[in-house]
C-alpha atoms as a PDB file:
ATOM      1  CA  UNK A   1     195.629  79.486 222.964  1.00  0.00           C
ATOM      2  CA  UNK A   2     196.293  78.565 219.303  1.00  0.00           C
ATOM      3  CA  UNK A   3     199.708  78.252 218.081  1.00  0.00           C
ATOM      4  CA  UNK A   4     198.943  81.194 215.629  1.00  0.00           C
ATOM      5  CA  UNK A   5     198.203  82.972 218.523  1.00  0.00           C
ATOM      6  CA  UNK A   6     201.253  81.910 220.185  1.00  0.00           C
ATOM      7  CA  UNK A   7     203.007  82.792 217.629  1.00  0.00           C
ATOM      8  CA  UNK A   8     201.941  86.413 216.976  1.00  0.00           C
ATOM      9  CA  UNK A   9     202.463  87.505 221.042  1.00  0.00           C
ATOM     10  CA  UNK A  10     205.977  85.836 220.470  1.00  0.00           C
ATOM     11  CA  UNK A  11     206.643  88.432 217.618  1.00  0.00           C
ATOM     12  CA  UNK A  12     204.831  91.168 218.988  1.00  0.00           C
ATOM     13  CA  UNK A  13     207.189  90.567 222.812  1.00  0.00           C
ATOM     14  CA  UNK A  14     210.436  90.041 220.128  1.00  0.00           C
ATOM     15  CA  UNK A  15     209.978  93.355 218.780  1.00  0.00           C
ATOM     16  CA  UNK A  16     209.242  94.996 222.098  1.00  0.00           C
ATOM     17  CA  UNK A  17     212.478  94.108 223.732  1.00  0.00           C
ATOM     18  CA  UNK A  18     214.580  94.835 220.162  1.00  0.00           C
ATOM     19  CA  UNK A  19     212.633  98.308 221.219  1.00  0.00           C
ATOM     20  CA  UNK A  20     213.875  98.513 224.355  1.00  0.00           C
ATOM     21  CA  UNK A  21     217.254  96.831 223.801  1.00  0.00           C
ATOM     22  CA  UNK A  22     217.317 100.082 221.584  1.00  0.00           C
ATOM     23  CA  UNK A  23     216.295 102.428 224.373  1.00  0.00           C
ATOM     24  CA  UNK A  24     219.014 101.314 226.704  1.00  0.00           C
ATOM     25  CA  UNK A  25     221.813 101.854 224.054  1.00  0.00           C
ATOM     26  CA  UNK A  26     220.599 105.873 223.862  1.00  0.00           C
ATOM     27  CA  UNK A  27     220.163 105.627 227.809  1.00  0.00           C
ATOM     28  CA  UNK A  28     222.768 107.159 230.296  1.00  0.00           C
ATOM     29  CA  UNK A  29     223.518 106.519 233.684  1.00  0.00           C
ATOM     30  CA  UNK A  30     226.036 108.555 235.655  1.00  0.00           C
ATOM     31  CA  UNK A  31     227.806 107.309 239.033  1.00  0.00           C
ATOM     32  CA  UNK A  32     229.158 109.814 241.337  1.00  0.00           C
ATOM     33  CA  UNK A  33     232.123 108.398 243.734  1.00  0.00           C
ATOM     34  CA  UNK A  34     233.764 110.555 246.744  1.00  0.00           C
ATOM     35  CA  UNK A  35     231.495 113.400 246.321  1.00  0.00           C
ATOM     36  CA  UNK A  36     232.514 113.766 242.634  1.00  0.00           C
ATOM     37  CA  UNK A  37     235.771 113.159 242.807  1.00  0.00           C
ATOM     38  CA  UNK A  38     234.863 110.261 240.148  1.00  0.00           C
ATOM     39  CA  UNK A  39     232.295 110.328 237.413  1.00  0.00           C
ATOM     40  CA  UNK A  40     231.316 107.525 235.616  1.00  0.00           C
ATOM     41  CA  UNK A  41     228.664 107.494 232.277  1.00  0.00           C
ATOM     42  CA  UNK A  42     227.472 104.428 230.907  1.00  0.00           C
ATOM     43  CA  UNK A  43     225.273 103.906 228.369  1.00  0.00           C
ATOM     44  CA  UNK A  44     222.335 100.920 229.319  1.00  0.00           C
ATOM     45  CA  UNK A  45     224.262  98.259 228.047  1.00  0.00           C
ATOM     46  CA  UNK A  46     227.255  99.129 229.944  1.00  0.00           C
ATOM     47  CA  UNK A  47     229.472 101.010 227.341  1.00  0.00           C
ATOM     48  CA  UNK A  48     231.193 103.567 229.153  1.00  0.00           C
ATOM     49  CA  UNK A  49     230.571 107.064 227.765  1.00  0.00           C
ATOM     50  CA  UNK A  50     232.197 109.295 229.801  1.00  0.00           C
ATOM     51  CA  UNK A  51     234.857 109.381 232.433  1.00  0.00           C
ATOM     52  CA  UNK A  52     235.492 112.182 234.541  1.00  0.00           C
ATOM     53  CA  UNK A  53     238.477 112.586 237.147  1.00  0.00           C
ATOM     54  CA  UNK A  54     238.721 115.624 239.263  1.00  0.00           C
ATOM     55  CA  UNK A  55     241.930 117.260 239.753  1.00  0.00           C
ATOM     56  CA  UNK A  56     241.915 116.667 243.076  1.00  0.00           C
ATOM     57  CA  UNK A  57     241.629 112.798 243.030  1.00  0.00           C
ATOM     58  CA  UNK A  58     245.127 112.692 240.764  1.00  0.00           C
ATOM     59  CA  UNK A  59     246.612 114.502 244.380  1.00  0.00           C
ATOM     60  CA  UNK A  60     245.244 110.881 246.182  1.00  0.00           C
ATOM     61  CA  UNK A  61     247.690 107.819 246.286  1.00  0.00           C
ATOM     62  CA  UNK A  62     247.639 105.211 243.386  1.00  0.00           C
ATOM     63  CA  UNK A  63     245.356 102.812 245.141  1.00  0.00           C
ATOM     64  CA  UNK A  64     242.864 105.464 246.624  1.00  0.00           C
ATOM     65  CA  UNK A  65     242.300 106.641 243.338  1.00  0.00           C
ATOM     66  CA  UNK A  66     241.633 103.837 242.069  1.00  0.00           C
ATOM     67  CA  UNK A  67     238.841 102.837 244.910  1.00  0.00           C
ATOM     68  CA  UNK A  68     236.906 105.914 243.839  1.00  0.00           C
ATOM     69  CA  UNK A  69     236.997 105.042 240.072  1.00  0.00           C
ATOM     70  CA  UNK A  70     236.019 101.520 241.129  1.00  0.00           C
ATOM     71  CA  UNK A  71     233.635 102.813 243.632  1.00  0.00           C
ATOM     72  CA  UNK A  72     231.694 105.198 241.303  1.00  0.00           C
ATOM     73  CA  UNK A  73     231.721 102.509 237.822  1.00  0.00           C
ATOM     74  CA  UNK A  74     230.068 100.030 240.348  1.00  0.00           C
ATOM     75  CA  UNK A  75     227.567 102.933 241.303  1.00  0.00           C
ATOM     76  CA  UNK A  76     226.764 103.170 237.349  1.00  0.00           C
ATOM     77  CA  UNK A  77     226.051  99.917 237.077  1.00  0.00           C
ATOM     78  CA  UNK A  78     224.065  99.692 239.657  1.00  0.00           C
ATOM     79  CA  UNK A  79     221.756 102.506 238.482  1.00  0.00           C
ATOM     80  CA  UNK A  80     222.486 100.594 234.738  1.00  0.00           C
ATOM     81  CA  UNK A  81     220.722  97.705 236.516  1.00  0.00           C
ATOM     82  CA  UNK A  82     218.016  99.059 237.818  1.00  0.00           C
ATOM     83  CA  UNK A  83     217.192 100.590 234.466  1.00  0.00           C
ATOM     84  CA  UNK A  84     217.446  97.419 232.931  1.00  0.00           C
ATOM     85  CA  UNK A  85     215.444  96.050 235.312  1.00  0.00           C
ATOM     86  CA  UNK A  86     212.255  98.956 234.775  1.00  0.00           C
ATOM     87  CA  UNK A  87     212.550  98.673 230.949  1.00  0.00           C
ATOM     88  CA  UNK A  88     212.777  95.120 230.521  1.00  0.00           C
ATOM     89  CA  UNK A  89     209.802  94.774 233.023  1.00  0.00           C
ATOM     90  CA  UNK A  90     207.910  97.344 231.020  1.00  0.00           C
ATOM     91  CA  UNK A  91     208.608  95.871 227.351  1.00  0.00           C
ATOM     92  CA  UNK A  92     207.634  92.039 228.904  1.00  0.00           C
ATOM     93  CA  UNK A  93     204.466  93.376 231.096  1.00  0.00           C
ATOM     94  CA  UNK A  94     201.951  91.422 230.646  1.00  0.00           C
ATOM     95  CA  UNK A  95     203.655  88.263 229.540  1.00  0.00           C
ATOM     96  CA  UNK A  96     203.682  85.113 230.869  1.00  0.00           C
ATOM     97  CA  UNK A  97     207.765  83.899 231.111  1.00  0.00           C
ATOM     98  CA  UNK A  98     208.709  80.892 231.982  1.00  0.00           C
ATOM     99  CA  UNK A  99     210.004  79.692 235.597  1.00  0.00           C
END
């Protein structure tokens, strides 16, 4: 392959993952904790967009409480992750990356 060549597919991959770094700004993820007792959002670069508490974790003791908020923000990023994961893969397919 010429460097011209080389080149171009590096453009043409640069502007597919500003694309998708794009994507996973407007994405949400949401993690559940305690059977909804905490609700995380995050966006897909892990900007948190909502936070939800229940009533009924604010009647669990200081350190409980803050398991479940702990428990469901590592649940959203988890499923952050695995979206990063998908649409990097996706905006990179076919291209070969170094070791």
């Amino acid at each position: 392959m010429d460097m011209k060549a080389l080149m171009e597919q590096a453009k043409g991959l640069q502007a597919k993952v500003a694309a998708a770094q794009e994507s996973l700004g407007q994405t949400t993820v949401k993690g559940i904790a305690a059977g909804g007792l905490a609700i995380v959002e995050m966006s897909g670069k892990y900007d948190l967009v909502k936070l939800t508490l229940s009533p009924d974790l604010m009647k669990e003791d200081v350190d409980t409480a803050t398991g479940i908020i702990a428990a469901a923000f590592g649940d959203a990023k988890a499923k952050a992750d695995a979206t990063i994961d998908k649409v990097m893969s996706a905006a990179t397919a076919g291209m070969p990356m170094p070791n």
